[in-house]
Every structure is written in structure tokens, then in C-alpha cells.
Protein backbone atom coordinates (compact mmCIF):
# COMPACT_ATOMS: atom_id res chain seq x y z
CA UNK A 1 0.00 0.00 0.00
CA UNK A 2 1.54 3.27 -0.85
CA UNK A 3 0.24 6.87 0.03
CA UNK A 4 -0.70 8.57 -3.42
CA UNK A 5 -1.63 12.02 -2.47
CA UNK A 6 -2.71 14.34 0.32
CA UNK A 7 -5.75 16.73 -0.36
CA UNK A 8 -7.23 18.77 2.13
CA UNK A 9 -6.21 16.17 4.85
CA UNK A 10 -7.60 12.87 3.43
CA UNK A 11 -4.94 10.90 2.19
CA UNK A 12 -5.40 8.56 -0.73
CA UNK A 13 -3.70 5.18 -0.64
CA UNK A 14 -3.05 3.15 -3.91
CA UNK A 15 -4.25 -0.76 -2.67
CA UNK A 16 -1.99 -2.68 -5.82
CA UNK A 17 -1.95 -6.67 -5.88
CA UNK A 18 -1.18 -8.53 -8.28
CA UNK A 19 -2.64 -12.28 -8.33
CA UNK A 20 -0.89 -15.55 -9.39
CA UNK A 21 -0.31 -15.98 -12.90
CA UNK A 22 -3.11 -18.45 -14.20
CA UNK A 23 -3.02 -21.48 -16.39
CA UNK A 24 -1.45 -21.65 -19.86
CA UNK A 25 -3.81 -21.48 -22.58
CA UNK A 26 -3.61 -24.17 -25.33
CA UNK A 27 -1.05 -23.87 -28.40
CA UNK A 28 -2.50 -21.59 -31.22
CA UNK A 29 -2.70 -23.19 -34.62
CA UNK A 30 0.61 -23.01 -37.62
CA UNK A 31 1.20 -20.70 -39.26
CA UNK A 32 1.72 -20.87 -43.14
CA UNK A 33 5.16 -22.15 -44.21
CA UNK A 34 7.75 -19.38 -46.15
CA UNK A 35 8.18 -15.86 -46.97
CA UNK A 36 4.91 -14.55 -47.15
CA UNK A 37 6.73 -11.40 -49.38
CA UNK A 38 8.99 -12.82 -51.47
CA UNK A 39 7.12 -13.32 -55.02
CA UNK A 40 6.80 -12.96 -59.00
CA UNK A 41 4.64 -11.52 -61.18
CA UNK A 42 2.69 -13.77 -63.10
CA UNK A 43 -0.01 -13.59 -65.95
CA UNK A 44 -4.13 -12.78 -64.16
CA UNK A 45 -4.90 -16.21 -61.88
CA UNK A 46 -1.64 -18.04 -62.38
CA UNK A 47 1.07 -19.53 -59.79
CA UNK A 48 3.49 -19.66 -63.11
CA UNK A 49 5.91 -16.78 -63.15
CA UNK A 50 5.42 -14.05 -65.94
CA UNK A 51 8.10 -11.70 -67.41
CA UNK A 52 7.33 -7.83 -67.57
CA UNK A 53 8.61 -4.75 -68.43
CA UNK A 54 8.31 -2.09 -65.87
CA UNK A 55 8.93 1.45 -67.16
CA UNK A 56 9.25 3.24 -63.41
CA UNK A 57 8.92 6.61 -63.39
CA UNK A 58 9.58 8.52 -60.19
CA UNK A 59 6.47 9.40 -58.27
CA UNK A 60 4.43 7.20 -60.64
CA UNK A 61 2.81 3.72 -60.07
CA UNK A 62 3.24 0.16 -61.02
CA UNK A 63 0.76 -2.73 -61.16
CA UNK A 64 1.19 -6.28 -61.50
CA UNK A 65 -0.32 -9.58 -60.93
CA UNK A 66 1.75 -11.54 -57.92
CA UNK A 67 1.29 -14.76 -56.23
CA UNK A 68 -1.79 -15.13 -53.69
CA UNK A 69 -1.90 -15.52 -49.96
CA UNK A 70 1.02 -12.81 -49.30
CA UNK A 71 1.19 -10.54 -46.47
CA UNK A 72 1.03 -7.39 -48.15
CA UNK A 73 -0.35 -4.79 -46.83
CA UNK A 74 -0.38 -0.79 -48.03
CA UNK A 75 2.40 1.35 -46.83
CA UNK A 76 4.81 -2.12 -46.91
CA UNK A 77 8.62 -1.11 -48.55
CA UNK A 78 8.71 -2.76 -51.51
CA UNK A 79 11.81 -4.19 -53.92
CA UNK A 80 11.28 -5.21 -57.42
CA UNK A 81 14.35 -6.61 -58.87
CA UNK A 82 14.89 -8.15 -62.28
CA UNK A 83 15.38 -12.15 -62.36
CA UNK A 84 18.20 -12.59 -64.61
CA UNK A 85 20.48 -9.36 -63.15
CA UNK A 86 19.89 -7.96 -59.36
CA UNK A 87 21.66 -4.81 -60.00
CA UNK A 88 18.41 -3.65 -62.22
CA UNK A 89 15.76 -2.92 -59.83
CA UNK A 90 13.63 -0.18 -58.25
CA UNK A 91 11.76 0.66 -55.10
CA UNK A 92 8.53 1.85 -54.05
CA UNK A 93 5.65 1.42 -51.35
CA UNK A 94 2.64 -0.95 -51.61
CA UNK A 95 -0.30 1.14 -52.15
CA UNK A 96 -2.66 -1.68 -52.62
CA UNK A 97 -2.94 -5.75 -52.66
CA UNK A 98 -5.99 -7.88 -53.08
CA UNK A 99 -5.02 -11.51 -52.39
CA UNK A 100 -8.69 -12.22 -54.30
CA UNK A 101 -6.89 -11.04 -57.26
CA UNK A 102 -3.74 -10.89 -56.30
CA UNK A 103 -3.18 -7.65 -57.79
CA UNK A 104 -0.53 -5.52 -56.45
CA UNK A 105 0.13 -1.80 -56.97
């Protein structure tokens, strides 16, 4: 118990206990296996990957269709980086993903 405050001759005390720590609760379920970031672009509905051409322009935007089930969400730091040479890439900031679609921009 610890004195808190004095006003106009009443003291307040501050009554703090803290219980016993209860049970554990059971295990929660997986979680799904990988990066949930790393992907490709593909072609509308398909798992296969798809080449394409960017053109970035600074301050512009960029769509493309990526792999479902990815935890994207807007305001997410984004790398795109070409397949066959990792010096030619760009960078921007998720504005939008729809894992229904899994359209990314």
C-alpha cells in the first residue's frame, strides 16, 4: 500500500496486488510455411511466373499480378528486382494488394 496524495487532509492510498499468474492457454494453430513477401509476377490467376517490363517513373505507379496468400499490406517497402540481373531494380511502397486477385500496386 503506498500513500498517493494528500488533499485537504484525506490521504489517498493506492491498494496494488497482483494475483498468481493463471493457467497456460492451449497452443494456437501453424502458421503458413515461407516468406509470405517474397514473389513474382505472373499472368491474371496463375502460380506460373510471368516476365514484364516495368517502365518506373519517379512518383508514378506500377501494377502487376503476384502470387496469392502474401502478407502485403499498403504502406509495406517494396523491392522489385529483375530475375536474370539484381543490380536492375527499383523501389517503391505498396499502395494496394488484393489476395482475391492478387493484384498488387
Amino acid at each position: 500500500m503506498n500513500k498517493t496524495n494528500n488533499l485537504k487532509g484525506i490521504n489517498y492510498y493506492d491498494y496494488q496486488y497482483v494475483g498468481p499468474t493463471g493457467p497456460m492457454g492451449p497452443t494456437g494453430p501453424q502458421g503458413t510455411n515461407g516468406n509470405k513477401f517474397n514473389t513474382f509476377t505472373t499472368s491474371n490467376g496463375s502460380s506460373t511466373p510471368t516476365q514484364v517490363t516495368p517502365s518506373p517513373v519517379q512518383g508514378g505507379n506500377f501494377g502487376s499480378y503476384v502470387e496469392g496468400n502474401l502478407a502485403y499490406i499498403p504502406g509495406n517497402s517494396i523491392v522489385i528486382v529483375a530475375s536474370n540481373d539484381y543490380n536492375v531494380r527499383f523501389e517503391g511502397y505498396v499502395q494496394s494488394y488484393t489476395n482475391y486477385t492478387t493484384f498488387i500496386t
